[in-house]
Protein backbone atom coordinates (compact mmCIF):
# COMPACT_ATOMS: atom_id res chain seq x y z
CA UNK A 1 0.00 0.00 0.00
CA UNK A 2 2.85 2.05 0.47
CA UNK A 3 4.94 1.24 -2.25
CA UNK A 4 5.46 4.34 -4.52
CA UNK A 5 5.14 7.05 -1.63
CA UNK A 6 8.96 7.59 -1.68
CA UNK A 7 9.49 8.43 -5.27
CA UNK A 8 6.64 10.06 -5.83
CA UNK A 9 6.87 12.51 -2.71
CA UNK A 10 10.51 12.89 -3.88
CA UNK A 11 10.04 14.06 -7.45
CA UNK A 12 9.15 18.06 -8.68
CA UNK A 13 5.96 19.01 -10.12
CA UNK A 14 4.70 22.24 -9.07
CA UNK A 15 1.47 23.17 -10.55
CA UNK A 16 2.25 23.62 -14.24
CA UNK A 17 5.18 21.59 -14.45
CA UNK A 18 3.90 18.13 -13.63
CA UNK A 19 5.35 16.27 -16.57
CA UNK A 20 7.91 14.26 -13.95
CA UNK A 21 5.18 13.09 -11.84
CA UNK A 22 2.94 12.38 -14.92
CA UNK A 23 5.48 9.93 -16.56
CA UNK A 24 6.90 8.03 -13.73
CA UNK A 25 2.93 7.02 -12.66
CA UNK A 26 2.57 6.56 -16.37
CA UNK A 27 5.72 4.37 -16.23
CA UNK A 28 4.37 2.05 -13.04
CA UNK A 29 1.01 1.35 -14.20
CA UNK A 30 1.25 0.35 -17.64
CA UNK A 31 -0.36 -2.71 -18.27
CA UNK A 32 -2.96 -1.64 -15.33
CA UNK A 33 -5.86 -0.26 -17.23
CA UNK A 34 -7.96 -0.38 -19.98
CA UNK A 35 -7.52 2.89 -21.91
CA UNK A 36 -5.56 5.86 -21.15
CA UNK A 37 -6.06 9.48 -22.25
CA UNK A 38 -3.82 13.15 -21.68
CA UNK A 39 -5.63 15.72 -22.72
CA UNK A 40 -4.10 19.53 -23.67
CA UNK A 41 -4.27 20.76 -19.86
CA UNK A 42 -1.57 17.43 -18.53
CA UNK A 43 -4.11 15.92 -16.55
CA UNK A 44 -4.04 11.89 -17.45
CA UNK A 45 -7.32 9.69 -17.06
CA UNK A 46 -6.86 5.94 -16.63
CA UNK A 47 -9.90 3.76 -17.38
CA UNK A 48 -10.42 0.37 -15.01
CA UNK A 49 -13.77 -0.99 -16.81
CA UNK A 50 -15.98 -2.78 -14.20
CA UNK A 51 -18.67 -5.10 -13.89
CA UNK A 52 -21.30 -2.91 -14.81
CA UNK A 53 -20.80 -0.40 -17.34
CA UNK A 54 -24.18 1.52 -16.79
CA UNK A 55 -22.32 4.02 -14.60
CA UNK A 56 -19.07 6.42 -14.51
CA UNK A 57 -16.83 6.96 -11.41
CA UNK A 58 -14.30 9.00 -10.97
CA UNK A 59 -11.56 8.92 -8.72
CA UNK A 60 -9.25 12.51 -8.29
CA UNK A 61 -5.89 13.16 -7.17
CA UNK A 62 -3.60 16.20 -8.43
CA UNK A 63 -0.12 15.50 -8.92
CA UNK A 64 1.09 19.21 -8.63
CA UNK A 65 2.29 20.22 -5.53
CA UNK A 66 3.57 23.79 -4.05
CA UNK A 67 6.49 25.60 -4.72
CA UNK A 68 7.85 28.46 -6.88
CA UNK A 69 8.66 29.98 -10.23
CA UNK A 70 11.66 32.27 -10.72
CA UNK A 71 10.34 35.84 -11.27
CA UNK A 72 13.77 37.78 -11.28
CA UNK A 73 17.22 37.78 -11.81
CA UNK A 74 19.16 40.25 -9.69
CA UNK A 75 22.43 42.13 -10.88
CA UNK A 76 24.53 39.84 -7.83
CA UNK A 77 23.44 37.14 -9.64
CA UNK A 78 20.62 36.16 -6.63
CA UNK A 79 17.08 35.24 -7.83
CA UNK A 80 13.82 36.22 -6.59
CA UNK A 81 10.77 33.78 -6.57
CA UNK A 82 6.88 33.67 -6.48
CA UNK A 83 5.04 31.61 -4.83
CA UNK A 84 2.82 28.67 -6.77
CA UNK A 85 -0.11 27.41 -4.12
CA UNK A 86 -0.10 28.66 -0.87
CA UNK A 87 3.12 28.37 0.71
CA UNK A 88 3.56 30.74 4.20
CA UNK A 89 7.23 32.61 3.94
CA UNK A 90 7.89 31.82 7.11
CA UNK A 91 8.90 28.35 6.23
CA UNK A 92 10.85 29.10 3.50
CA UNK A 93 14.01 31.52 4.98
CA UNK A 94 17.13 29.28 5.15
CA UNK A 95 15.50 26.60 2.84
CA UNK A 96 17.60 24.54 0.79
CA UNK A 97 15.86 24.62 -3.14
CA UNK A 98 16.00 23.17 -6.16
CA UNK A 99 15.30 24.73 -9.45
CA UNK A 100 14.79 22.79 -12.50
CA UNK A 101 14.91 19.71 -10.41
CA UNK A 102 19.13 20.01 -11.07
CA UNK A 103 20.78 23.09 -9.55
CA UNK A 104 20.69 23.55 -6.02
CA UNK A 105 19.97 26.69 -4.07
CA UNK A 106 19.39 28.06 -0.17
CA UNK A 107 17.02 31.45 0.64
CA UNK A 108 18.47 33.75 2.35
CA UNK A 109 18.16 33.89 6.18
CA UNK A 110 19.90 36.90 8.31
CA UNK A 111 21.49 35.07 11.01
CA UNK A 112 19.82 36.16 14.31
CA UNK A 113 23.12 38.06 16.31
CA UNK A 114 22.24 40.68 13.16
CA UNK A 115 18.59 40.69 13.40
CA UNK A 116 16.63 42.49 16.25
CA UNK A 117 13.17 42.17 14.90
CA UNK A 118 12.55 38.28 15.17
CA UNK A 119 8.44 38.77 15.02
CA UNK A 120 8.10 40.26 11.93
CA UNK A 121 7.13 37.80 8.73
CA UNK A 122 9.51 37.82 5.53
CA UNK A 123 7.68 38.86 1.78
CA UNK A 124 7.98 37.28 -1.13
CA UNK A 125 10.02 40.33 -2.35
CA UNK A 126 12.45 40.70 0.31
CA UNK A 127 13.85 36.49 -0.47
CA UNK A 128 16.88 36.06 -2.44
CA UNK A 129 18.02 32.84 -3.50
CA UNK A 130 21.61 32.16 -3.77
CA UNK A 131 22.78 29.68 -6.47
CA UNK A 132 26.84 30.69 -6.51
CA UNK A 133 26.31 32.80 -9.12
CA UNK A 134 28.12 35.94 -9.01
CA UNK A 135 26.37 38.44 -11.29
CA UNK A 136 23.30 38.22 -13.54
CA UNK A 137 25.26 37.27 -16.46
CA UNK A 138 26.34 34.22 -15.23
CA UNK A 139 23.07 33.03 -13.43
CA UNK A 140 21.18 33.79 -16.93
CA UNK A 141 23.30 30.91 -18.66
CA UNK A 142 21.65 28.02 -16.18
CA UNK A 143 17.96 29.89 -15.38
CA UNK A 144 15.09 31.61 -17.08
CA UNK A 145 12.32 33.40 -16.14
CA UNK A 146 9.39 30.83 -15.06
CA UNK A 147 11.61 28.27 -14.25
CA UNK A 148 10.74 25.72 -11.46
CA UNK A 149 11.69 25.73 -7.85
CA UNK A 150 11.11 22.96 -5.32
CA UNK A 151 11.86 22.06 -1.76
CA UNK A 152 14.65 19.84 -1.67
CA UNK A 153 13.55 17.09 0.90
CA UNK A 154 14.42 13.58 0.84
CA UNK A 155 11.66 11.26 2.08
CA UNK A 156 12.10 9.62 5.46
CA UNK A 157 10.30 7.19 7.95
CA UNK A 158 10.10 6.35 11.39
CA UNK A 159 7.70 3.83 13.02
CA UNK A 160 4.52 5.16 11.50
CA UNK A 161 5.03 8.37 10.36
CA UNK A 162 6.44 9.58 7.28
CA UNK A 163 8.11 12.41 6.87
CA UNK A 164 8.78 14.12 2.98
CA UNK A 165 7.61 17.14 0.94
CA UNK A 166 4.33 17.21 -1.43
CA UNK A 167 1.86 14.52 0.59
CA UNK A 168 -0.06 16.95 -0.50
CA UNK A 169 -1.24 15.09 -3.21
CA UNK A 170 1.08 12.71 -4.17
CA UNK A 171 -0.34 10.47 -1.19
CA UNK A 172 -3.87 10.30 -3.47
CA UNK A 173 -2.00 9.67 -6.46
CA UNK A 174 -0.15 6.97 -4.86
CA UNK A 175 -3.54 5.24 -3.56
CA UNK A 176 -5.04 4.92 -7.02
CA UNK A 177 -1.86 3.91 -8.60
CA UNK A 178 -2.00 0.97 -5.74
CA UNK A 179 -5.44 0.44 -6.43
CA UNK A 180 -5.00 0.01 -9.83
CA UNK A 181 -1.85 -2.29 -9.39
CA UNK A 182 -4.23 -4.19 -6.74
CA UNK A 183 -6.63 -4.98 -9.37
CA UNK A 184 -4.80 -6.47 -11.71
CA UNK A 185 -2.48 -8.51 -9.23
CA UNK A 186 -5.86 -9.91 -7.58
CA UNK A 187 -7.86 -10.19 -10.51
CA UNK A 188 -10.48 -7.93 -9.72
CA UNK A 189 -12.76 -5.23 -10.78
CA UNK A 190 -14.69 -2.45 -9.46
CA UNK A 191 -18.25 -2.36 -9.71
CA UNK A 192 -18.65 0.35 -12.41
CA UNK A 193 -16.24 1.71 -15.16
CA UNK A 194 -13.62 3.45 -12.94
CA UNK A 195 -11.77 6.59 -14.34
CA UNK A 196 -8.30 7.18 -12.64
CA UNK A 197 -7.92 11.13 -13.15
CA UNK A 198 -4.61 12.37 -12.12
CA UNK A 199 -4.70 15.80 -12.55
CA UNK A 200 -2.98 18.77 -12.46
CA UNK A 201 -2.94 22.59 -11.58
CA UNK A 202 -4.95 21.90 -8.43
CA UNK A 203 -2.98 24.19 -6.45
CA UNK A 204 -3.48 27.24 -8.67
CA UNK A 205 -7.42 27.59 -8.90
CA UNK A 206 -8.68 23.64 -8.96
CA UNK A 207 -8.11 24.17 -12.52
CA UNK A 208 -7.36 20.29 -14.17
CA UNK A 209 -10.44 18.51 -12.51
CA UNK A 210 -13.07 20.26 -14.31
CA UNK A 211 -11.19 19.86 -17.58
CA UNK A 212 -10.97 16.25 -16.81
CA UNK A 213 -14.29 15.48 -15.73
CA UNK A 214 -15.87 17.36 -18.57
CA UNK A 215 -14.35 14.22 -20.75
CA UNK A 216 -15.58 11.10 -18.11
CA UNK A 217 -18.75 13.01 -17.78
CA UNK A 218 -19.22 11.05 -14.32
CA UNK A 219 -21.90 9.82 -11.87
CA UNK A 220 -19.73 10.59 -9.27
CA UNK A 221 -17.02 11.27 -8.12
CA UNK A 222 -14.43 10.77 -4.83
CA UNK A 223 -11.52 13.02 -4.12
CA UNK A 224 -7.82 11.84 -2.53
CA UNK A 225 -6.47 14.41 -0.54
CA UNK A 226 -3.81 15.20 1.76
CA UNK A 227 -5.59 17.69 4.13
CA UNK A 228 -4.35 20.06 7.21
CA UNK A 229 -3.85 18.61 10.48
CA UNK A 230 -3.30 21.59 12.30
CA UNK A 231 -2.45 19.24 15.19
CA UNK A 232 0.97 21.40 15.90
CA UNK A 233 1.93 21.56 19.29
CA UNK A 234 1.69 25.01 19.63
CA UNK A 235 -2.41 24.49 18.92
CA UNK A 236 -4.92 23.98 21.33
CA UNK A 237 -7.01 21.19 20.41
CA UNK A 238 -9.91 23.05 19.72
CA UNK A 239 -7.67 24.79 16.69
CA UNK A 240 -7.46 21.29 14.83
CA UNK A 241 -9.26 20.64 12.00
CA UNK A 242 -7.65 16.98 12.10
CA UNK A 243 -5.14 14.58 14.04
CA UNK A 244 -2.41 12.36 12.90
CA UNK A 245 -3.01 8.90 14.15
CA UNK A 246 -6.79 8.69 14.17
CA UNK A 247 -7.42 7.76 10.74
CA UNK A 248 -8.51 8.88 7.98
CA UNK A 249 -10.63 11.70 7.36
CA UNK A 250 -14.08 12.27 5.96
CA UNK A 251 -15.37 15.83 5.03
CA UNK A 252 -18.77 16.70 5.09
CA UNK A 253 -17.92 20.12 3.84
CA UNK A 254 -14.97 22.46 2.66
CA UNK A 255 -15.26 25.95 1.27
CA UNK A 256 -16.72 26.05 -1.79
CA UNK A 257 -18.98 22.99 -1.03
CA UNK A 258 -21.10 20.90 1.00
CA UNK A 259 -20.71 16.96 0.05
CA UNK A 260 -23.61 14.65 -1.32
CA UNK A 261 -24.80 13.59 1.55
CA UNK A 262 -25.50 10.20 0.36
CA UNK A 263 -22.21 9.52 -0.84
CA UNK A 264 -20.90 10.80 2.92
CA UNK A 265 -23.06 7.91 4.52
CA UNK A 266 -21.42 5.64 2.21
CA UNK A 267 -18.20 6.21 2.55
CA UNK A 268 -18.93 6.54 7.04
CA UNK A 269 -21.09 3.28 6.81
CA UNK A 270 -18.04 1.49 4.60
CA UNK A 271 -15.30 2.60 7.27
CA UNK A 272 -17.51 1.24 10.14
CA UNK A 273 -18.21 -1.71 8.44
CA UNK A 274 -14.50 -2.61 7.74
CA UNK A 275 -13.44 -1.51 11.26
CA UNK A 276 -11.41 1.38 10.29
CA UNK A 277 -10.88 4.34 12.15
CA UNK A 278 -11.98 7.53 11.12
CA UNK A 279 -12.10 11.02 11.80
CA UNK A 280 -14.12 13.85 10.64
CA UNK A 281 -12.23 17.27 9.19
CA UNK A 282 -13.38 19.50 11.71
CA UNK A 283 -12.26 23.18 10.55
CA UNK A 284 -13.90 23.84 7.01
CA UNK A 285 -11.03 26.37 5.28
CA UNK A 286 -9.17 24.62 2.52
CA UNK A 287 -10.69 23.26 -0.44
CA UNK A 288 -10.26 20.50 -2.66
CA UNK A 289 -11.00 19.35 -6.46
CA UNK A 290 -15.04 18.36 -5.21
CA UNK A 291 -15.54 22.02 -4.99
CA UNK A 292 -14.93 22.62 -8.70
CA UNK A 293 -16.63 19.18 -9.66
CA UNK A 294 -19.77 20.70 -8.06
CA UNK A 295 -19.82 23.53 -10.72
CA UNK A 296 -18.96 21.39 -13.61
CA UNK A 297 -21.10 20.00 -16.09
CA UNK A 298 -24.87 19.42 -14.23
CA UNK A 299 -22.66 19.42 -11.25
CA UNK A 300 -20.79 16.67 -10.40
CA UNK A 301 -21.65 14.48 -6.82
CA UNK A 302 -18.89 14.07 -4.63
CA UNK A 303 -16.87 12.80 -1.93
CA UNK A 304 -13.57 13.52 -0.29
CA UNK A 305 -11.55 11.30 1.44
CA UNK A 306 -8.18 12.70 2.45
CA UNK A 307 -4.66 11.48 4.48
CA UNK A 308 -3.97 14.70 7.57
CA UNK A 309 -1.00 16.28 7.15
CA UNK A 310 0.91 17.72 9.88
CA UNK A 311 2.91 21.35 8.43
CA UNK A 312 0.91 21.04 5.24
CA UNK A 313 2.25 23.05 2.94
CA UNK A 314 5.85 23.01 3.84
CA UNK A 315 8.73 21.24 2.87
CA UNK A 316 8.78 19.10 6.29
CA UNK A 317 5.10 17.41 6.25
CA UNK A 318 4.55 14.68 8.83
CA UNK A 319 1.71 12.09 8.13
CA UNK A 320 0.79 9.03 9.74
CA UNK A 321 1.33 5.74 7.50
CA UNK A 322 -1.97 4.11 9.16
CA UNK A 323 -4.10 6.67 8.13
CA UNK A 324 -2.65 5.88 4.60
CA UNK A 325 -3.43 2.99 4.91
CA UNK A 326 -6.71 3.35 5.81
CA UNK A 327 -7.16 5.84 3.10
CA UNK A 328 -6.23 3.06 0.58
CA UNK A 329 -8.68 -0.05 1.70
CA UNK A 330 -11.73 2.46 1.86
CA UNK A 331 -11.26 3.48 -1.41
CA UNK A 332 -10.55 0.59 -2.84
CA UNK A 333 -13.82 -0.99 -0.81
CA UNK A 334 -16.16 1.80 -2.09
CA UNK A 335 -14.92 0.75 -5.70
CA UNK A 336 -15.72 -2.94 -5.68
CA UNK A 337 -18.86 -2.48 -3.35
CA UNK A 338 -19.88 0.54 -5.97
CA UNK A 339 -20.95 2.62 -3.03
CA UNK A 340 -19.60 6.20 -4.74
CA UNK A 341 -22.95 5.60 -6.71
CA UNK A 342 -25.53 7.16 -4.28
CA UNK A 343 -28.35 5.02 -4.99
């Protein structure tokens, strides 16, 4: 269940620039499905036909993550960046970066015997990254304009927790790619004609999903997602939306959208029924793919299941690997069952 969370937490893709992710997935899975499809946005649909052909899920998960682009190129040969997705700037000062997944960098950080004001929260336009370039000339030769930048962050575990850059969503793309690997090693089919969309952009504006699902034209539809914890120690418990350890969680509603209730029940009655523990998201900011699926087409039903995420957003995110878990055998449960179909 677990098997591709390494690499795929480990590769670059911020939104825009998910070709990496897109091709190594593409790469594992071949022989896995029944048709495939890219269409002119990136995203890439997988088809799993099913028993019954008389209805359309989909299952989402975006393989972008957060990062940066490079927006300038100073004189000193330093580069200034912009932020892709929401990443905080107080997690990136002293950060070590890569950009075009080859040359390495670090943001500048003023050590603190020089800095008085420790309170106050770096902009975007006060960060310079340093490459070892000297002057502008120089840097020009290796980087452009738009180019991608990355945490660098190697994936590492510990008992059950996993700790890596870009859960956020590579953890949903790594359930369906299991799921689909699953299915063919066991010999088995979900229910209905099943359409893997991995898709991109989601970080910018939820902008692959509705592409995507305006070519499955689905039923339904059930989001992966690596949600916020916010189960930091500094928080009081009544500040967190979710908590590592206590499985995995089940939103009733996000902004942007309240979830098909029918589908909810489902996927609650399904966890009960298997004995897994589960949690509710109990802080509604954040939003995920369903939101956008609920203004596509005739609007789209939906659920969301998603792995928490401690320091979402950041290029040290903790989860907990039996909430992944659990993540997985629901899923792949409400497929074979065909519960996404609220009937």
């Amino acid at each position: 269940m677990r098997k591709y969370l390494k690499e795929m937490t480990e590769l670059m893709g911020v939104s825009g620039h998910e070709e990496k992710v897109k091709e190594f997935i593409k790469e594992k899975i071949d022989g896995m499905y029944d048709d495939i499809y890219e269409d002119v946005m990136g995203n890439m649909i997988v088809l799993k036909k099913g028993k019954n052909s008389s209805k359309r899920v989909m299952v989402a998960a975006h393989m972008d993550e957060v990062g940066f682009l490079v927006t300038k190129i100073h004189k000193d040969g330093k580069l200034g960046i912009s932020m892709v997705g929401g990443v905080d700037p107080r997690v990136v000062k002293s950060q070590r970066l890569l950009i075009k997944n080859e040359i390495p960098a670090v943001v500048n950080s003023k050590p603190i015997h020089l800095e008085k004001e420790t309170s106050s929260v770096a902009k975007y336009d006060s960060l310079k990254i340093e490459c070892g370039f000297k002057k502008d000339e120089d840097a020009k030769k290796k980087v452009n304009l738009g180019d991608m930048v990355t945490f660098d962050v190697k994936y590492y575990e510990n008992g059950d927790y996993a700790l890596s850059k870009a859960f956020d969503d590579r953890a949903g793309c790594t359930v369906m790619m299991n799921i689909l690997e699953s299915f063919k090693n066991n010999n088995t089919k979900p229910e209905y004609d099943t359409y893997f969309a991995f898709v991109v952009q989601e970080e910018t504006g939820l902008r692959g999903s509705g592409v995507a699902a305006e070519y499955i034209n689905p039923d339904a539809a059930l989001i992966l997602e690596g949600t916020t914890a916010g189960d930091n120690p500094e928080n009081e418990p009544e500040k967190w939306a979710t908590h590592l350890g206590d499985g995995p969680v089940l939103t009733f509603m996000h902004s942007g959208v309240v979830l098909e209730r029918k589908i909810f029940e489902n996927i609650v009655e399904t966890a009960k029924g298997m004995g897994i523990k589960y949690q509710y998201k109990m802080r509604t900011a954040g939003g995920t793919d369903a939101a956008r699926l609920a203004k596509s087409l005739g609007g789209i039903p939906a659920g969301v299941i998603s792995v928490p995420c401690r320091y979402l957003h950041s290029p040290n995110t903790i989860i907990n690997l039996k909430d992944y878990d659990g993540v997985y055998k629901i899923t792949e449960k409400l497929l074979i069952d065909g519960r996404m179909i609220a009937e």
